[in-house]
Protein backbone atom coordinates (compact mmCIF):
# COMPACT_ATOMS: atom_id res chain seq x y z
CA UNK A 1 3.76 4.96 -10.11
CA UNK A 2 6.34 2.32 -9.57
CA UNK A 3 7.44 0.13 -12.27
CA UNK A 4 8.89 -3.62 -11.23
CA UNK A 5 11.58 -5.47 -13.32
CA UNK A 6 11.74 -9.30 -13.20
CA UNK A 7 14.01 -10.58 -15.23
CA UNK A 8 16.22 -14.08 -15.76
CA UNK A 9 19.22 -13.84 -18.14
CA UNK A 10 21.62 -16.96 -18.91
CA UNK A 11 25.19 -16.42 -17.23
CA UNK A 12 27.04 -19.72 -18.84
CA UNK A 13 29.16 -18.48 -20.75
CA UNK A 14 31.37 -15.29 -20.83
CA UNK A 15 29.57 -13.31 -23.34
CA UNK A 16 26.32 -14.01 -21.27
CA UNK A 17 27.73 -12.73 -18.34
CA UNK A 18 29.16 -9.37 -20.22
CA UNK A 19 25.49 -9.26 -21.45
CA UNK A 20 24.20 -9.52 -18.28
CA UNK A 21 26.78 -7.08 -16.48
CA UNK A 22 25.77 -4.46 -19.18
CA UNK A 23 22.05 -5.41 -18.55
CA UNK A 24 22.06 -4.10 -14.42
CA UNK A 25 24.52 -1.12 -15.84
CA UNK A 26 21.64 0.19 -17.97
CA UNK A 27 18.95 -0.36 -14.92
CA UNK A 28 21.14 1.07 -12.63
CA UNK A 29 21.80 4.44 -15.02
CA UNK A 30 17.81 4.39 -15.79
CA UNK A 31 17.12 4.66 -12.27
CA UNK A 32 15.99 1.45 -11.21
CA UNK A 33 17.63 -0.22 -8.11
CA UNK A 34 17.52 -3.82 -7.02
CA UNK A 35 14.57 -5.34 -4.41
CA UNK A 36 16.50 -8.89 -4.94
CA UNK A 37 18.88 -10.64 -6.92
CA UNK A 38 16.70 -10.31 -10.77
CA UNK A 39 13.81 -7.96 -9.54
CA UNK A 40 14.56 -4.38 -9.74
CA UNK A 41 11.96 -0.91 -9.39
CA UNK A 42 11.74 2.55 -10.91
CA UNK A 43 9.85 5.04 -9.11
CA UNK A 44 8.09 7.09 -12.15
CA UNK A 45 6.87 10.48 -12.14
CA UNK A 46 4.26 9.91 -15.00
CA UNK A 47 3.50 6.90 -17.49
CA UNK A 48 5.51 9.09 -20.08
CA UNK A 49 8.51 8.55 -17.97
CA UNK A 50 7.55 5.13 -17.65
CA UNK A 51 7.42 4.40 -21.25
CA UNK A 52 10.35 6.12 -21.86
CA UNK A 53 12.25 4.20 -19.73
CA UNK A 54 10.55 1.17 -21.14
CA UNK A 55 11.81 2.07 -24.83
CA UNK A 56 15.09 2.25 -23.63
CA UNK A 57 15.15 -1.32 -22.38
CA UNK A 58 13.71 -2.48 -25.28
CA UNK A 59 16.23 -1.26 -27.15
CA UNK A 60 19.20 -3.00 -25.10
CA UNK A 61 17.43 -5.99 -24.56
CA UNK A 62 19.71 -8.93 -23.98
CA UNK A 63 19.22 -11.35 -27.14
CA UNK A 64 18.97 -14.55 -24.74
CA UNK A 65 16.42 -14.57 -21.47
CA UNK A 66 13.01 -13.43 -20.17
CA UNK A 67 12.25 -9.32 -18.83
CA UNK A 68 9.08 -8.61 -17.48
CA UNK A 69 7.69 -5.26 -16.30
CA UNK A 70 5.01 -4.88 -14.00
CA UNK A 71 3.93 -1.28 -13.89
CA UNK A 72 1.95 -0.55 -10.17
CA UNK A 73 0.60 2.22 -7.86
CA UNK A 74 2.49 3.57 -5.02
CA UNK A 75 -0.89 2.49 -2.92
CA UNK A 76 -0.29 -0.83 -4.62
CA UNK A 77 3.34 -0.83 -3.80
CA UNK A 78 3.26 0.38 -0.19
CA UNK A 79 0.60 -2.70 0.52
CA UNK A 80 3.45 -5.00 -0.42
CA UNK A 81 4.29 -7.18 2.31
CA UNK A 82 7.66 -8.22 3.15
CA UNK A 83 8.14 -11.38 4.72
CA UNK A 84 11.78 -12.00 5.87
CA UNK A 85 13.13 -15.50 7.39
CA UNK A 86 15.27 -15.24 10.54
CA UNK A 87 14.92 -11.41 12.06
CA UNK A 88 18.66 -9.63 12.64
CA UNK A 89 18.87 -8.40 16.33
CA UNK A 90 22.39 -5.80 14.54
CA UNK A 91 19.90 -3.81 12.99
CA UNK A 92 19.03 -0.60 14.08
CA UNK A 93 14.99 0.05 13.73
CA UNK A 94 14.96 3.07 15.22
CA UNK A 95 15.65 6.74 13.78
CA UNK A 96 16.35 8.58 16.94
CA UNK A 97 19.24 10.26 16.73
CA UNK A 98 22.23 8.98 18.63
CA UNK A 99 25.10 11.50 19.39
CA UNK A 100 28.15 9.98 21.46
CA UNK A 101 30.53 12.38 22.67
């Protein structure tokens, strides 16, 4: 079970931007890591670590801006498609191992 993070939190001023620092710390030490710029995922084992988790955002919630969780299946997840502009030819696709001597 996979839950998804979308959030949108104002960075005007400085305090918004400390909130908003301290607001990807506490994803980051909660185990989520980022897909894009505001969407970040959490594998979880069960929906008790899931809500868990969820109580703990809850609780550091910024004051200012929108969090939304969408919880999901790893079926669900792995049928995500991703759809990517221009394709980089510097990437390596391959996993064969390369040893150069």
């Amino acid at each position: 079970m996979r839950s998804i993070l979308f959030f949108d939190l104002p960075s005007v001023s400085k305090k918004d931007k400390k909130e908003y620092r301290d607001f990807i710390k506490l994803l980051k030490t909660l185990g989520f890591y980022s897909l894009q710029e505001s969407v970040f995922c959490k594998m979880n084992i069960d929906k008790k670590a899931m809500d868990a988790s969820l109580i703990k955002i809850k609780d550091k919630l910024p004051k200012d801006g929108s969090v939304m969780v969408l919880n999901v299946t790893e079926k669900q997840f792995s049928s995500m498609e991703i759809m990517l502009g221009e394709t980089n030819t510097d990437v390596v696709t391959s996993n064969d191992r390369i040893i150069d001597l």
